[in-house]
N, C-alpha and C. Protein backbone atom coordinates (compact mmCIF):
# COMPACT_ATOMS: atom_id res chain seq x y z
N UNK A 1 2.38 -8.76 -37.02
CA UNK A 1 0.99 -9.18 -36.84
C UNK A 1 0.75 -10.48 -37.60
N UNK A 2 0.22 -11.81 -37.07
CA UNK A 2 0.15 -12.81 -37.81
C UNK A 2 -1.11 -12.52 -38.49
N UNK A 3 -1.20 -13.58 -39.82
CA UNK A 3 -2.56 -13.79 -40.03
C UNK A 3 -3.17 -15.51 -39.73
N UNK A 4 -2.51 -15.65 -38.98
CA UNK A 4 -3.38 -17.03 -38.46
C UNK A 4 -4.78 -16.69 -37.77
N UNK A 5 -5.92 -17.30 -38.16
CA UNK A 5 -7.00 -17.69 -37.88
C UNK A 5 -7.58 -17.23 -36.36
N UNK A 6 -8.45 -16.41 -35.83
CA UNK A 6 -8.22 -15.74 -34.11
C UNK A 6 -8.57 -17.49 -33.72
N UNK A 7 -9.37 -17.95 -34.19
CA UNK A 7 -10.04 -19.63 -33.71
C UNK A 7 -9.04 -20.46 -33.59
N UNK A 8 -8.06 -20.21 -34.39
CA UNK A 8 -7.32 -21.29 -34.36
C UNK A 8 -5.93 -20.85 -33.33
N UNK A 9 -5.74 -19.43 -33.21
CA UNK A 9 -4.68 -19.01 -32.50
C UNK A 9 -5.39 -19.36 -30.50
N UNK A 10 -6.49 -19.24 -30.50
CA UNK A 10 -7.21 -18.94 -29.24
C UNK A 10 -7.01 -20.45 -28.89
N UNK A 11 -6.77 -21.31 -29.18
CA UNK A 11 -6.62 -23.22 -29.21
C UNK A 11 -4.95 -23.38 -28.72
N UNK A 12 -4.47 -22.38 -29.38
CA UNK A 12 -3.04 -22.22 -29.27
C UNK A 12 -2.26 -22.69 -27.70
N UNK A 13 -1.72 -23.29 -27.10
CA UNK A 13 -0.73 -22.77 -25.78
C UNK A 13 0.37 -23.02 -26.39
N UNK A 14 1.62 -21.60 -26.19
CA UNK A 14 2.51 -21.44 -26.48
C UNK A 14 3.29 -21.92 -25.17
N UNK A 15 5.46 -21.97 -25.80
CA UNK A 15 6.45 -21.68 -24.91
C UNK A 15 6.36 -20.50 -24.46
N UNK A 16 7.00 -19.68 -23.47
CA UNK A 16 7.12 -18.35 -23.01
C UNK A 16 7.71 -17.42 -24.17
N UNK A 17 8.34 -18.36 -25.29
CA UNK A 17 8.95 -17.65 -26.39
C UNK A 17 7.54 -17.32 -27.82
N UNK A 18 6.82 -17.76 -27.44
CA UNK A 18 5.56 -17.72 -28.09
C UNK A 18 5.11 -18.94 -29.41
N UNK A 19 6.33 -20.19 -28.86
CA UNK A 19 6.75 -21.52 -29.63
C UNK A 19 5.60 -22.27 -29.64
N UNK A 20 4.92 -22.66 -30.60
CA UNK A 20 4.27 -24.43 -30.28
C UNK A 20 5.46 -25.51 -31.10
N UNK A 21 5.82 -26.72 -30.27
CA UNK A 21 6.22 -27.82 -30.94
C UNK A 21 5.34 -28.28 -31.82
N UNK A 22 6.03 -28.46 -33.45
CA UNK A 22 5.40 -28.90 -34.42
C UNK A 22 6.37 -30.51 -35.12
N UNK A 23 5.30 -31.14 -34.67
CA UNK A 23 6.39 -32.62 -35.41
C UNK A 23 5.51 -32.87 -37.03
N UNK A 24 6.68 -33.02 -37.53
CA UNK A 24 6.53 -33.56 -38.83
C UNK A 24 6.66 -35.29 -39.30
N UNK A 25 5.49 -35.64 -39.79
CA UNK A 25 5.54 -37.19 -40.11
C UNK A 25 4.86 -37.39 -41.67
N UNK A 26 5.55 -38.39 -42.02
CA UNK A 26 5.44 -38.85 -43.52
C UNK A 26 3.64 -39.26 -43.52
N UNK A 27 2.71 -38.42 -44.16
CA UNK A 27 1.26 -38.80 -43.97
C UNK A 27 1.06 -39.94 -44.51
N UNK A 28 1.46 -40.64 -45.36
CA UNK A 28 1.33 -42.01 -46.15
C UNK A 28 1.87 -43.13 -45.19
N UNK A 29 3.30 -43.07 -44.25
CA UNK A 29 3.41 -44.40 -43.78
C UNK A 29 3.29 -44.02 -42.32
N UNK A 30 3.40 -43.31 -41.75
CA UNK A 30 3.48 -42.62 -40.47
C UNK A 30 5.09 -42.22 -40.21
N UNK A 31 5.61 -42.46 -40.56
CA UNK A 31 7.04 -42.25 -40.20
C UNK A 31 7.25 -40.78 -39.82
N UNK A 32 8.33 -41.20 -38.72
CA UNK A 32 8.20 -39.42 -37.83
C UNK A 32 9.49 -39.24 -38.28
N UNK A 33 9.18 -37.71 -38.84
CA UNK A 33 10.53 -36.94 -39.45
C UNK A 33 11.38 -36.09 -38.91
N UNK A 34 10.67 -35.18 -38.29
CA UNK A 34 11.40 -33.99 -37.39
C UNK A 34 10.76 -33.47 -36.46
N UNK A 35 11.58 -32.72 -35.43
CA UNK A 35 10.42 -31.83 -34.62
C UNK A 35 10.83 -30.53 -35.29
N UNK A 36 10.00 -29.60 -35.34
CA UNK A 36 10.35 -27.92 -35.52
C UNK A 36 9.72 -27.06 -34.68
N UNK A 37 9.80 -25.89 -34.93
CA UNK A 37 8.95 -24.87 -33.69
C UNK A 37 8.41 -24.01 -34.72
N UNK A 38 7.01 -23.55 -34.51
CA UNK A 38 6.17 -23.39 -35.15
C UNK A 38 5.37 -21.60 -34.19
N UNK A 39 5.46 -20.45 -34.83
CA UNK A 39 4.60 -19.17 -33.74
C UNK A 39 3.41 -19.28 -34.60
N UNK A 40 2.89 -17.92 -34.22
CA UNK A 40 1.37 -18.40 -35.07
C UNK A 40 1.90 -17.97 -36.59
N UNK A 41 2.80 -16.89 -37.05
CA UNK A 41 2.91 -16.63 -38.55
C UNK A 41 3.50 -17.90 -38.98
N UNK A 42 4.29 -18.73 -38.51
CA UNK A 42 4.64 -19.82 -39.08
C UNK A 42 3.64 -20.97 -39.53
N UNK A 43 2.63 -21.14 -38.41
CA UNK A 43 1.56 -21.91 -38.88
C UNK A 43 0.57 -22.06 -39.73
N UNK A 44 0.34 -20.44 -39.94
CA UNK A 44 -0.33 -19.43 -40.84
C UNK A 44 0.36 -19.37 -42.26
N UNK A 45 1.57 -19.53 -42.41
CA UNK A 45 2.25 -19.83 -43.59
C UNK A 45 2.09 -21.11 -43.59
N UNK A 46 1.99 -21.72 -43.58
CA UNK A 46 1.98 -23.45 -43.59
C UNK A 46 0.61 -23.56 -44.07
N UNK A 47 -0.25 -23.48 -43.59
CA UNK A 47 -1.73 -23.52 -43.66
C UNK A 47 -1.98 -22.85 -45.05
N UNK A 48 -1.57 -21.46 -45.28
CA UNK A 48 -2.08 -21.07 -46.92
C UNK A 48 -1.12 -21.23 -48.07
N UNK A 49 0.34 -21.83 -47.62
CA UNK A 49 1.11 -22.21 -48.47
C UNK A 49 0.77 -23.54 -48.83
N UNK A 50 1.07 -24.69 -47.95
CA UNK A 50 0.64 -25.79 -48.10
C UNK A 50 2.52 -26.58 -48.30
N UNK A 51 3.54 -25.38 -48.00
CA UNK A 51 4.93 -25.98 -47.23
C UNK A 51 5.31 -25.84 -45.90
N UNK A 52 5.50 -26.86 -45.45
CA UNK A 52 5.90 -26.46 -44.20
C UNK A 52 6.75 -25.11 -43.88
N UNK A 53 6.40 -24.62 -42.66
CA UNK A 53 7.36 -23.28 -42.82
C UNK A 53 7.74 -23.22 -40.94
N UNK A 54 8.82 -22.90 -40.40
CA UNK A 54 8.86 -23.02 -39.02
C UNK A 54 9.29 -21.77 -38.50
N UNK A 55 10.26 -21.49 -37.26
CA UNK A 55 10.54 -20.69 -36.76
C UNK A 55 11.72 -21.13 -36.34
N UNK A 56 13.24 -20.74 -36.45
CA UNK A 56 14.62 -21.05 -36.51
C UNK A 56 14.87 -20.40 -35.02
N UNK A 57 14.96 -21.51 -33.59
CA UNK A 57 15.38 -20.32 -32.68
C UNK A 57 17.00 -19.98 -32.44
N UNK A 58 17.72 -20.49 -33.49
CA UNK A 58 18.87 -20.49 -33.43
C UNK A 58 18.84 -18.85 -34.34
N UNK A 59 18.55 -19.24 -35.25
CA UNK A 59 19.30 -18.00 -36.64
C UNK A 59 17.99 -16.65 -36.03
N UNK A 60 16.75 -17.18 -35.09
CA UNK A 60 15.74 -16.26 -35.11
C UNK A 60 15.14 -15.62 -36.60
N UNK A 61 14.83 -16.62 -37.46
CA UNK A 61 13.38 -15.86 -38.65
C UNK A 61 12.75 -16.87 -39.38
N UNK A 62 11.87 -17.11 -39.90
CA UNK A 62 11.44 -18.18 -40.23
C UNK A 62 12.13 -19.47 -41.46
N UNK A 63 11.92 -20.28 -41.51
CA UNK A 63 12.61 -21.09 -42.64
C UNK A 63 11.35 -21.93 -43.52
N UNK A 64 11.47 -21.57 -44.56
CA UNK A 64 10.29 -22.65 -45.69
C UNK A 64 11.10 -24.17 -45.53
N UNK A 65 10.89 -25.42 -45.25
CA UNK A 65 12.07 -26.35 -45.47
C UNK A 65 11.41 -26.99 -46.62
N UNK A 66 13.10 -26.72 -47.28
CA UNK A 66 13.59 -27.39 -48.47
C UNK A 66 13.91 -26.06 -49.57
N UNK A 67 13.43 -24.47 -48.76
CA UNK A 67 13.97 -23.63 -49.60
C UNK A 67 15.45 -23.71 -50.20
N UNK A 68 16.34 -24.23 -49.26
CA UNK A 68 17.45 -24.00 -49.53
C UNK A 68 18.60 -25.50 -50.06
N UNK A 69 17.82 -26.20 -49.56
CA UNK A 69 18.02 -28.07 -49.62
C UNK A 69 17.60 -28.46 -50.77
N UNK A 70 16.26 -27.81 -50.94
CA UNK A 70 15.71 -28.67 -52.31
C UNK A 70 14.43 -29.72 -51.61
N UNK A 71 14.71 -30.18 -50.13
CA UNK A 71 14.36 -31.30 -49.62
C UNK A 71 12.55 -30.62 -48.97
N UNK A 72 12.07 -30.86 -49.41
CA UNK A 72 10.45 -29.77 -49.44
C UNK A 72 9.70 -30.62 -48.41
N UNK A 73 8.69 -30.18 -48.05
CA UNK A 73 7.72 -30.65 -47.46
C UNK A 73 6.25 -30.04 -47.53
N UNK A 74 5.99 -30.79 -48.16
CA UNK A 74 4.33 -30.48 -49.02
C UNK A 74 3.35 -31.12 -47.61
N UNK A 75 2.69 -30.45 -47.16
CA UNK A 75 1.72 -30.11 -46.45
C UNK A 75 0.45 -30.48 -46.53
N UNK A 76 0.40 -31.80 -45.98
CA UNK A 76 -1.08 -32.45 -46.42
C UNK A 76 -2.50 -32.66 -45.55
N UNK A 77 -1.80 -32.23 -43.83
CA UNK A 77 -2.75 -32.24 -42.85
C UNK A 77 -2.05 -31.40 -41.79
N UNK A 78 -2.72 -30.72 -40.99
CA UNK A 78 -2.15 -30.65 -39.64
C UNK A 78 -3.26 -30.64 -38.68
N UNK A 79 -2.82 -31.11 -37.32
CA UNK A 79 -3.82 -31.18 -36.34
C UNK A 79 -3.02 -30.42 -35.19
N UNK A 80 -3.69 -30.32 -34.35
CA UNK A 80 -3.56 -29.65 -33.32
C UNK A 80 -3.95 -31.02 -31.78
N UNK A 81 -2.99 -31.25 -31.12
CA UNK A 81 -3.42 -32.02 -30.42
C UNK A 81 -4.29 -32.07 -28.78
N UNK A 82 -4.70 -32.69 -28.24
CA UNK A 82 -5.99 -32.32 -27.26
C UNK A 82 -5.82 -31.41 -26.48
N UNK A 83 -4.49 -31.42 -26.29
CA UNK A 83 -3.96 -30.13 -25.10
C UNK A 83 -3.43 -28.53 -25.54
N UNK A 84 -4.00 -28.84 -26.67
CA UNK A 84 -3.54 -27.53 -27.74
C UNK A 84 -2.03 -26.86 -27.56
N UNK A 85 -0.97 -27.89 -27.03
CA UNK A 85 0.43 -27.51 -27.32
C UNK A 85 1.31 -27.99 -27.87
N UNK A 86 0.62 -29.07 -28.98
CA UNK A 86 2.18 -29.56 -29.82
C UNK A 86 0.99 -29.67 -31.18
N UNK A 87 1.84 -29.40 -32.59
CA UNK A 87 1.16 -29.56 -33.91
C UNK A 87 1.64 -30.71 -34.84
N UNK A 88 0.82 -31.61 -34.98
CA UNK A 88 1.16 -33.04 -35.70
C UNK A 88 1.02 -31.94 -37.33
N UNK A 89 1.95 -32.23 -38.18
CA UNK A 89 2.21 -31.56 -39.47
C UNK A 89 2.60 -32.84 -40.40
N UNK A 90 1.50 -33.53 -41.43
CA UNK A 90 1.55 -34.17 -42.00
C UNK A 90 2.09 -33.96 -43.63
N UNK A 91 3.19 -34.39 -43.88
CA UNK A 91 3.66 -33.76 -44.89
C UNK A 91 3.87 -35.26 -46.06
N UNK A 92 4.12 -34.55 -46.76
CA UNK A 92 5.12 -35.22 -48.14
C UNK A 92 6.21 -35.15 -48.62
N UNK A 93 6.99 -35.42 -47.49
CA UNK A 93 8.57 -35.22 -47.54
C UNK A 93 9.05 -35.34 -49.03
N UNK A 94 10.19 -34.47 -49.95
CA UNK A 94 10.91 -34.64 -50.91
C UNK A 94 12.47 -34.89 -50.28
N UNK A 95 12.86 -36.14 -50.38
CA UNK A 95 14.31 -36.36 -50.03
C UNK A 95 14.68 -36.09 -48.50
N UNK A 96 15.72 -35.38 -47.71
CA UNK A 96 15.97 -35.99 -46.60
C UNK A 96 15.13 -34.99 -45.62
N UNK A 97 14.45 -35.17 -44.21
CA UNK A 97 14.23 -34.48 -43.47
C UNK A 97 15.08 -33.23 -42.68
N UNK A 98 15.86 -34.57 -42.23
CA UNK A 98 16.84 -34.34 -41.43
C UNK A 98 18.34 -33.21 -41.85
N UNK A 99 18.79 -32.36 -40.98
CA UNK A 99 19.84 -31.49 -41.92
C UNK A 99 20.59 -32.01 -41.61
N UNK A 100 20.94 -33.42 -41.28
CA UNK A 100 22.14 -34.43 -41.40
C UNK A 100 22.41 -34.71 -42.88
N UNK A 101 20.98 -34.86 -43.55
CA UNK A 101 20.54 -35.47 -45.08
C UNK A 101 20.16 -36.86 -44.03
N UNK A 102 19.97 -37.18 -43.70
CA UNK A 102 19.18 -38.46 -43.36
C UNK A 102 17.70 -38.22 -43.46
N UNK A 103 16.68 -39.25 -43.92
CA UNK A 103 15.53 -38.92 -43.80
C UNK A 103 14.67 -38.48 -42.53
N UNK A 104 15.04 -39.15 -41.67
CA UNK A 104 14.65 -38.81 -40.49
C UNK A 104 15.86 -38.22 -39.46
N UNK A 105 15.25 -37.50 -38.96
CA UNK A 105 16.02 -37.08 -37.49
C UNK A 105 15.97 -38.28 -36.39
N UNK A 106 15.19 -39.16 -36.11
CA UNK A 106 14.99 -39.92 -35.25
C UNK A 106 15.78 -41.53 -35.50
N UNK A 107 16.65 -41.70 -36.81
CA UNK A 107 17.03 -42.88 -37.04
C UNK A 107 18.40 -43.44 -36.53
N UNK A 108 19.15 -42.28 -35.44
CA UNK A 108 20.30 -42.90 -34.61
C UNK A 108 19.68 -42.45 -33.31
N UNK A 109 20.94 -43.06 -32.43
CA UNK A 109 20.70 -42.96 -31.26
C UNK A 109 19.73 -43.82 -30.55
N UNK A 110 19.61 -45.13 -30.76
CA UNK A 110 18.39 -46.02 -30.26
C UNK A 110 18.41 -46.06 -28.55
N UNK A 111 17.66 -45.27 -27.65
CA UNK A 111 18.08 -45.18 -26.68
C UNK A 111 17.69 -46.77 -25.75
N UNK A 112 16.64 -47.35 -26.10
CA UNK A 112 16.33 -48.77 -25.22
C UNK A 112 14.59 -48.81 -26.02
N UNK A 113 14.20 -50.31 -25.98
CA UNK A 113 14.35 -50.72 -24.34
C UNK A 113 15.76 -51.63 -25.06
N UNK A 114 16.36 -52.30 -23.88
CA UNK A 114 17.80 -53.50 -23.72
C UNK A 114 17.25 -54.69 -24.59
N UNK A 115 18.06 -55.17 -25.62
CA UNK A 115 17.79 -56.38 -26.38
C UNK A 115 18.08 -57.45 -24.83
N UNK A 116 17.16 -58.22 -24.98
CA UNK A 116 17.32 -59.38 -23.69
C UNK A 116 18.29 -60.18 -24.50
């Protein structure tokens, strides 16, 4: 049984797995850190913890990040965006995002546009 908010769960549209996409970005410069997947107990932990906390669909149970890294994410905003299916999660990254250890997940792979 979650304890997320009925107001805030009823805003909710989930995956069929009961997922919202939650991206994480550095609230001070904007920099985008990760995506994670987020059910309602995950959001609900996030919200009264004030660490990010997600939903692992690989291992299936939740993860605090940086429990185990060290690499934290302090929790400074989240929104919910117009279509109520993805969660902007504004954090305060400690050290790397990414479980590469890179700060971001998004800093290889430049797909385009083509340098002219």
């Amino acid at each position: 049984m979650s304890t997320l908010d009925p107001a805030i769960a009823a805003r909710l549209k989930r995956t069929v797995d009961g997922l919202v996409p939650a991206v994480a970005q550095q609230y001070d410069t904007g920099e985008v850190l990760m995506l994670g997947w987020m059910d309602d107990e995950a959001l609900a932990r996030t919200l009264t913890t004030g660490r990010a906390t997600y939903w692992s669909r690989s291992r299936q149970e939740y993860w605090v990040k940086g429990d185990t890294s060290g690499h934290v994410q302090w929790v400074k905003d989240v929104r919910l965006d117009c279509d109520g299916d993805t969660l902007l999660v504004k954090v305060d990254q400690v050290g790397a995002a990414c479980h590469t250890g890179e700060r971001t997940c998004f800093d290889a792979d430049r797909l385009g546009p083509a340098d002219d």
